[in-house]
PDB file of N, CA and C in Angstrom:
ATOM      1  N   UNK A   1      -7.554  -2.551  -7.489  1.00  0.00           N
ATOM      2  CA  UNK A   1      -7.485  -3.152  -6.163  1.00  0.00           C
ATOM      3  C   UNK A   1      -7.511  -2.030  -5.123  1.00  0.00           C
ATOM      4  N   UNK A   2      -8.462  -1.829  -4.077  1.00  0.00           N
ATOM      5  CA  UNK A   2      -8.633  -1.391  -3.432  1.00  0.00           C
ATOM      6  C   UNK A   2      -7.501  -1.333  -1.966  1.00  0.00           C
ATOM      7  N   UNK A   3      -6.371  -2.188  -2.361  1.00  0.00           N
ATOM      8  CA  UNK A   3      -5.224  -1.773  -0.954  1.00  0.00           C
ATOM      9  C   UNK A   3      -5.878  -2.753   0.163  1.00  0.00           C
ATOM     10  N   UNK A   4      -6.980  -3.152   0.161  1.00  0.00           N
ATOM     11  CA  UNK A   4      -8.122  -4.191   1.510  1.00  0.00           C
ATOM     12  C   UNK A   4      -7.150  -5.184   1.787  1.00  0.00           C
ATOM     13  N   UNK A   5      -6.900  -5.941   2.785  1.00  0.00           N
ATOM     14  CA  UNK A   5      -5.995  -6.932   3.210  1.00  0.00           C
ATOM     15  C   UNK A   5      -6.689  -8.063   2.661  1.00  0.00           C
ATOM     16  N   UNK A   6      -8.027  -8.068   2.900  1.00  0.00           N
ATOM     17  CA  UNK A   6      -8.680  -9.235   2.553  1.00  0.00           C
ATOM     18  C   UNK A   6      -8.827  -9.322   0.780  1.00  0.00           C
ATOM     19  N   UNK A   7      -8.533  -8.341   0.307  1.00  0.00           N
ATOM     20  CA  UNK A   7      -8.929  -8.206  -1.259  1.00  0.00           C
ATOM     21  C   UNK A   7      -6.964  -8.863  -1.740  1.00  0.00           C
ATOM     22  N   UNK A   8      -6.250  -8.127  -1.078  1.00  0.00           N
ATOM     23  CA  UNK A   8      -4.568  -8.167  -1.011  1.00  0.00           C
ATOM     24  C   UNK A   8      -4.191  -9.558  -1.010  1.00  0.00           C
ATOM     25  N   UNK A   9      -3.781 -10.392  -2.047  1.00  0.00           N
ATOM     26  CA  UNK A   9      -3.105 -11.430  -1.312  1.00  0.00           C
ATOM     27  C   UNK A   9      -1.542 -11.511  -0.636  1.00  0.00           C
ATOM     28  N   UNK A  10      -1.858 -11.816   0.081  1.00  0.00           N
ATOM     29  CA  UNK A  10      -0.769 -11.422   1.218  1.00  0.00           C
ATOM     30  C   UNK A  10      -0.220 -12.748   1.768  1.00  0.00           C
ATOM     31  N   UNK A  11       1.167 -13.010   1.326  1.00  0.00           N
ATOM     32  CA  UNK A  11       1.789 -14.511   1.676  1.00  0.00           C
ATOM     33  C   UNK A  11       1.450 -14.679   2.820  1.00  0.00           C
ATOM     34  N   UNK A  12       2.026 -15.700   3.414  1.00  0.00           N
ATOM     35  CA  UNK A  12       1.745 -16.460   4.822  1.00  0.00           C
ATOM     36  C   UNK A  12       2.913 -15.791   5.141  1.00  0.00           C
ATOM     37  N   UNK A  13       3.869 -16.065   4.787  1.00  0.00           N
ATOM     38  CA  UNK A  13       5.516 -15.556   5.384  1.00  0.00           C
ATOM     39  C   UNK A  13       4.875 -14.049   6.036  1.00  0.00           C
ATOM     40  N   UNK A  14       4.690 -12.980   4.828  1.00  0.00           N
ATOM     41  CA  UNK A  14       4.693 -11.927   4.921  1.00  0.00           C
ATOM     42  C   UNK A  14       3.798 -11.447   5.889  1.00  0.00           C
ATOM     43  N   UNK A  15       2.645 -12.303   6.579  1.00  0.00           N
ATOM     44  CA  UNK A  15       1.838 -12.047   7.609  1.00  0.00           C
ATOM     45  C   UNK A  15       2.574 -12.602   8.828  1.00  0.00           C
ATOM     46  N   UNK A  16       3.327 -13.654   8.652  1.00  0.00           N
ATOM     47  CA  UNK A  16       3.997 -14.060  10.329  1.00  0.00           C
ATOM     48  C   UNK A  16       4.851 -12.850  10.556  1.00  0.00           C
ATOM     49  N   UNK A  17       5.602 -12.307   9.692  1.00  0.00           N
ATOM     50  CA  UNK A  17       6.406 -11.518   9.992  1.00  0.00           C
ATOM     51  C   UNK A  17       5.436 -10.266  10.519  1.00  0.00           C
ATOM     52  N   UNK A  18       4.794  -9.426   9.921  1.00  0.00           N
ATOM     53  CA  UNK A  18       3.538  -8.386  10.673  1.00  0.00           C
ATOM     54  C   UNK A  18       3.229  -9.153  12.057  1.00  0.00           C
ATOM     55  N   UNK A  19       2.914 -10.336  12.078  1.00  0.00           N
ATOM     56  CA  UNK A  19       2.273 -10.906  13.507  1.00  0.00           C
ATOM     57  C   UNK A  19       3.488 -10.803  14.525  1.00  0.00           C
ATOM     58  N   UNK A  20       4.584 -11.418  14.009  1.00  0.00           N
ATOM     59  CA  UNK A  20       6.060 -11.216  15.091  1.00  0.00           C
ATOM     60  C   UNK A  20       6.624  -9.895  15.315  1.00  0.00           C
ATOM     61  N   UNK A  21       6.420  -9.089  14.107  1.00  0.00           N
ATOM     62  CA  UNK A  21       6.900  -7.838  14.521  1.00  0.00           C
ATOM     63  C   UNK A  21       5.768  -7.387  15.227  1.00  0.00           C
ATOM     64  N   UNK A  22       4.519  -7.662  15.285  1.00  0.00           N
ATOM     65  CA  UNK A  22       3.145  -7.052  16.476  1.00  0.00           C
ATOM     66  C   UNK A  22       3.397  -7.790  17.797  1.00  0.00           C
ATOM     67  N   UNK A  23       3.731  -9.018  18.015  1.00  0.00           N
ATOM     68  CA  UNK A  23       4.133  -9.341  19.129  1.00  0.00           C
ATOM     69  C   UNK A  23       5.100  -8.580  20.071  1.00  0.00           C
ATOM     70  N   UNK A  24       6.294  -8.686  19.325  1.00  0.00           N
ATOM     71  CA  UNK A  24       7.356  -7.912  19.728  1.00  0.00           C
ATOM     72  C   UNK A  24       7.012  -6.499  20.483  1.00  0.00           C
ATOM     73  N   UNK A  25       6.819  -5.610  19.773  1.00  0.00           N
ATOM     74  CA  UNK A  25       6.129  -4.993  20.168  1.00  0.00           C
ATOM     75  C   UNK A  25       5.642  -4.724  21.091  1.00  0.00           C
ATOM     76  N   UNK A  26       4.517  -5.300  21.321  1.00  0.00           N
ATOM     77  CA  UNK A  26       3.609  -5.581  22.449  1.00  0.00           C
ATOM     78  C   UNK A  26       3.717  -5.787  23.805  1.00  0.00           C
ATOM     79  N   UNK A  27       5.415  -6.886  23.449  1.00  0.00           N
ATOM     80  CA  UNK A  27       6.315  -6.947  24.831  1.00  0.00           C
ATOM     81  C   UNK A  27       6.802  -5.857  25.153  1.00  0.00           C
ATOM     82  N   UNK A  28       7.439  -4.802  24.392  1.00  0.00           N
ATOM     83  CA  UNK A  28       7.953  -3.724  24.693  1.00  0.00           C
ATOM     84  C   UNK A  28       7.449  -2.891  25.815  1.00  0.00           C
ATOM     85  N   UNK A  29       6.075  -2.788  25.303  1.00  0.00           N
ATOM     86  CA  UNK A  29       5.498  -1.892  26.083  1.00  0.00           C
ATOM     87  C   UNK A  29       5.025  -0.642  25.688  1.00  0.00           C
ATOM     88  N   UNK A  30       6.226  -0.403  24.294  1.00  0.00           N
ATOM     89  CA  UNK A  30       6.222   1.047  23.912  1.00  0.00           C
ATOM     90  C   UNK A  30       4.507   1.986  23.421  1.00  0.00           C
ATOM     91  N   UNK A  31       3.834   1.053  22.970  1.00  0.00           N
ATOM     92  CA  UNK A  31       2.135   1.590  22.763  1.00  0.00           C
ATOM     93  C   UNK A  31       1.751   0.994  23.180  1.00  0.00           C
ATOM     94  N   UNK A  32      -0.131   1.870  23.231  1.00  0.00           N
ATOM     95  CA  UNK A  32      -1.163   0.700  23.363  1.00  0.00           C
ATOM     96  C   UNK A  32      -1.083   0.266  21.951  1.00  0.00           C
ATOM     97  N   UNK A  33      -1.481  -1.049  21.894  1.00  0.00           N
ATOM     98  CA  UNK A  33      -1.583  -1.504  20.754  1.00  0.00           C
ATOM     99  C   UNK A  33      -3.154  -1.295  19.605  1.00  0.00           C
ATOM    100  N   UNK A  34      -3.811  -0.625  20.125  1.00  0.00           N
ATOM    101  CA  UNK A  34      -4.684  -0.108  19.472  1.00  0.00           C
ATOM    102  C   UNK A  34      -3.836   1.052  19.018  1.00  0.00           C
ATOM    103  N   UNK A  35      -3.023   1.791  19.125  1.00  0.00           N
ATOM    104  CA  UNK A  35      -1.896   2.543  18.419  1.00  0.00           C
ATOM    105  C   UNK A  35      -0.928   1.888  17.058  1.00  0.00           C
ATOM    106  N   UNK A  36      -0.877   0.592  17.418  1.00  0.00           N
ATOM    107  CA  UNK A  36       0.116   0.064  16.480  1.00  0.00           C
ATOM    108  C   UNK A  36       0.060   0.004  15.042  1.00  0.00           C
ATOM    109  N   UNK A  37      -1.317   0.551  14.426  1.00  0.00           N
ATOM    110  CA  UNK A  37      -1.229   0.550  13.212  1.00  0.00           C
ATOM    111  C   UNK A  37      -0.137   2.150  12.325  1.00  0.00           C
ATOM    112  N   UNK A  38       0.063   2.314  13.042  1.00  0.00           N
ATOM    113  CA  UNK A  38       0.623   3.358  12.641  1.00  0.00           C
ATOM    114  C   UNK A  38       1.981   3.120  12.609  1.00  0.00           C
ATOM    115  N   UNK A  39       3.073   2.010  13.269  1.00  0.00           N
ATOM    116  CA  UNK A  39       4.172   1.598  13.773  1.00  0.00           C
ATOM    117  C   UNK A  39       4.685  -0.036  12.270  1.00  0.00           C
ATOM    118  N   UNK A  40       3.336  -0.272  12.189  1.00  0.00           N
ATOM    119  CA  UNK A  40       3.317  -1.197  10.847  1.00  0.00           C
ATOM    120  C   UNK A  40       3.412  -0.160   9.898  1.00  0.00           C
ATOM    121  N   UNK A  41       3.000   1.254   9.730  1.00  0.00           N
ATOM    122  CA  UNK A  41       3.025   1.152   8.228  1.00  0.00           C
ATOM    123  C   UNK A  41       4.637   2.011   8.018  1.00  0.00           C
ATOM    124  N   UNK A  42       4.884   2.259   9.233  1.00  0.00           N
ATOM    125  CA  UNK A  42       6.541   3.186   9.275  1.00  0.00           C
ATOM    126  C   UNK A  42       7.324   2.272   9.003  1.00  0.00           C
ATOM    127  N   UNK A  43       7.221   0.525   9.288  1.00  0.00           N
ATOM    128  CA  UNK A  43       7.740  -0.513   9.460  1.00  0.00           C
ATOM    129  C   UNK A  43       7.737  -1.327   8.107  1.00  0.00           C
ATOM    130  N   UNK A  44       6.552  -1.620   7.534  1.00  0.00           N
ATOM    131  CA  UNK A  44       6.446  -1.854   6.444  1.00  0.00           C
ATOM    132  C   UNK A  44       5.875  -1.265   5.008  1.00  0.00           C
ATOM    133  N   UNK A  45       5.876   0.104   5.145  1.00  0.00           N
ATOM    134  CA  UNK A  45       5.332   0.696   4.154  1.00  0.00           C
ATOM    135  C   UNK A  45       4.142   0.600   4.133  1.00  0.00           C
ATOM    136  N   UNK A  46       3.069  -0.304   4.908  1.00  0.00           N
ATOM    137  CA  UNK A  46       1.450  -0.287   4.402  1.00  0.00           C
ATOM    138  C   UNK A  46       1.039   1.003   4.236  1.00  0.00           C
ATOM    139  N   UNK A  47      -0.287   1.066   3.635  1.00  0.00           N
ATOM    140  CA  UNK A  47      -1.257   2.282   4.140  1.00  0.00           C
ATOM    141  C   UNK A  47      -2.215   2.071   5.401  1.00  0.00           C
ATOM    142  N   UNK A  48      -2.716   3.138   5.844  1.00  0.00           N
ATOM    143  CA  UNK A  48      -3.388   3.389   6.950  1.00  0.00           C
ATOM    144  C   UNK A  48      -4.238   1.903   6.669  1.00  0.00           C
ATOM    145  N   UNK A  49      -5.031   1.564   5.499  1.00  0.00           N
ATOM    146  CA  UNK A  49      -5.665   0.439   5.746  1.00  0.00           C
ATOM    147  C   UNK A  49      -5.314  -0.919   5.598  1.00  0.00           C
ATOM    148  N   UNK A  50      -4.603  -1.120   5.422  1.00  0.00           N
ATOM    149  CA  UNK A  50      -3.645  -2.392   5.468  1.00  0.00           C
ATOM    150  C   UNK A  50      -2.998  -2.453   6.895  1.00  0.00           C
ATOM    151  N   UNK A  51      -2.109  -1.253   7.551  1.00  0.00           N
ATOM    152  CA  UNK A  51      -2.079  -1.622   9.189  1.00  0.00           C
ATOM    153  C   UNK A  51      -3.111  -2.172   9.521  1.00  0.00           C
ATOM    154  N   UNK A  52      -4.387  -1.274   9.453  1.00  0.00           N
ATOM    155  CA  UNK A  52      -5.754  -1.941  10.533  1.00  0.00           C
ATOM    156  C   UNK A  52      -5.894  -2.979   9.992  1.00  0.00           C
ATOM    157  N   UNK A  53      -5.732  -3.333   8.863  1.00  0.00           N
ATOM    158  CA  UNK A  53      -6.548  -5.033   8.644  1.00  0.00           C
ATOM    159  C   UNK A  53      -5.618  -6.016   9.248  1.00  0.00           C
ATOM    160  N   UNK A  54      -4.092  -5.600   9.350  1.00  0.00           N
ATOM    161  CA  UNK A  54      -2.950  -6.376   9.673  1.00  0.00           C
ATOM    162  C   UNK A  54      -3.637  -6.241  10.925  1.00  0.00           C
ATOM    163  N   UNK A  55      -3.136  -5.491  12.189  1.00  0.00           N
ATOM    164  CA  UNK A  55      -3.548  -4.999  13.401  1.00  0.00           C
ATOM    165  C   UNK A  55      -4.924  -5.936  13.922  1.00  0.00           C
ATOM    166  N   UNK A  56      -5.685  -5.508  13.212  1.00  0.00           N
ATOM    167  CA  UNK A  56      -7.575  -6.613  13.485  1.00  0.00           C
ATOM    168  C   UNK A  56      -7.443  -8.303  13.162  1.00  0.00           C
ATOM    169  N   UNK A  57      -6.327  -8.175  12.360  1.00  0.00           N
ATOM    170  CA  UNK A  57      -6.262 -10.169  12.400  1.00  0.00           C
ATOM    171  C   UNK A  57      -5.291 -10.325  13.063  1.00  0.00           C
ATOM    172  N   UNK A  58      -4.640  -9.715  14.234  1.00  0.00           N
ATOM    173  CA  UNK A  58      -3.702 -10.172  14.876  1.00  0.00           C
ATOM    174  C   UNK A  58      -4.531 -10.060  16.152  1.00  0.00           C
ATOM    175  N   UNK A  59      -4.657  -9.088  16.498  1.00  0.00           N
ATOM    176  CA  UNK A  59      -5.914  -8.962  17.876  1.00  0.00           C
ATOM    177  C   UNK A  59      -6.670 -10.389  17.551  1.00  0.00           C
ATOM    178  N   UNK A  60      -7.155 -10.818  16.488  1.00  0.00           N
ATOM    179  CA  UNK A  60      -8.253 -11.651  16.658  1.00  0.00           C
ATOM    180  C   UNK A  60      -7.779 -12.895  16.613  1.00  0.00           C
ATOM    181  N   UNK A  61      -6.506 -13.059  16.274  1.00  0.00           N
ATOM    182  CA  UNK A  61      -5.721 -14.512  16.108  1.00  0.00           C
ATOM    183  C   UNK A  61      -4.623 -14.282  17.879  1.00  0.00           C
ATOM    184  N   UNK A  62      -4.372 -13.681  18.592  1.00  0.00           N
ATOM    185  CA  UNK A  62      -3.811 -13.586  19.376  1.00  0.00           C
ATOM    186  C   UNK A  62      -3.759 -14.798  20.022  1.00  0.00           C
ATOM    187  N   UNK A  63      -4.802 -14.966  20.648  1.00  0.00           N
ATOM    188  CA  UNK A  63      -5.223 -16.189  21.882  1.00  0.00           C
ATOM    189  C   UNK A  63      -5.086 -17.390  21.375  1.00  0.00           C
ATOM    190  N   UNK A  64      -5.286 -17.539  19.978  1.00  0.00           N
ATOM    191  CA  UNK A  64      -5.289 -19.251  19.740  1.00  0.00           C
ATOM    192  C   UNK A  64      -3.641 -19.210  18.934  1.00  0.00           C
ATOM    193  N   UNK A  65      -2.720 -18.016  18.247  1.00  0.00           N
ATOM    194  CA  UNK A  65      -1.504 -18.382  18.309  1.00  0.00           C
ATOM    195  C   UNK A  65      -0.475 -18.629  20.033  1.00  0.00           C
ATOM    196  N   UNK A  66      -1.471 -18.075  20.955  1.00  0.00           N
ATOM    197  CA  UNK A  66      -0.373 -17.902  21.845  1.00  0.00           C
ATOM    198  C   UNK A  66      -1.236 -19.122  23.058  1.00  0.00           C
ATOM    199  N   UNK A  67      -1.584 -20.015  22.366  1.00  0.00           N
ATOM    200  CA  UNK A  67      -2.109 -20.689  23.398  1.00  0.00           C
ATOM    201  C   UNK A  67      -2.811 -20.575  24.725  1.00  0.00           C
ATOM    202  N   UNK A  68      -3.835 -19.532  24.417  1.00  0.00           N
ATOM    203  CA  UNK A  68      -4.519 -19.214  25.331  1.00  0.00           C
ATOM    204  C   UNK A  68      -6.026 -18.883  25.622  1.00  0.00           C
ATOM    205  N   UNK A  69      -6.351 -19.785  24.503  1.00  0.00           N
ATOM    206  CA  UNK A  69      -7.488 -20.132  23.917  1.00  0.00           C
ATOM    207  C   UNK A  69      -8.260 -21.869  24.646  1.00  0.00           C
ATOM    208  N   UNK A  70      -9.462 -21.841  25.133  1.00  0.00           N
ATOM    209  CA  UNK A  70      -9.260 -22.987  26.340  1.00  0.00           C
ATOM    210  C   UNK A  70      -9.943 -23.985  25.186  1.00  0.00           C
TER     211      UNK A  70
END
């Protein structure tokens, strides 16, 4: 297994939690969030490519979890 998020099965739980702890975050202020893959893997142990895949399906799910999708 190549470590790929998409290859990874990866619970549902275990992705809300990456998505809430990326939210969080985000409110902070503390990065840009094009930074944040690096803050997931201090956070959850990923590797460099598992942040970005976490990181790229949260950017891309943003608007329609946060209702702001028309």
């Amino acid at each position: 297994m190549k470590g790929d998020m998409m290859e990874r099965q990866v619970d549902n739980l275990e992705l809300l939690e990456y998505f809430e702890y990326l939210d969080i975050l985000r409110e902070s202020g503390v990065t840009n969030m094009f930074g944040a893959g690096v803050y997931l893997q201090d956070e959850f142990g990923l590797d460099k490519r598992e942040a970005r895949q976490v990181l790229l399906e949260w950017m891309q799910s943003f608007a329609e979890r946060h209702g702001l999708e028309e």
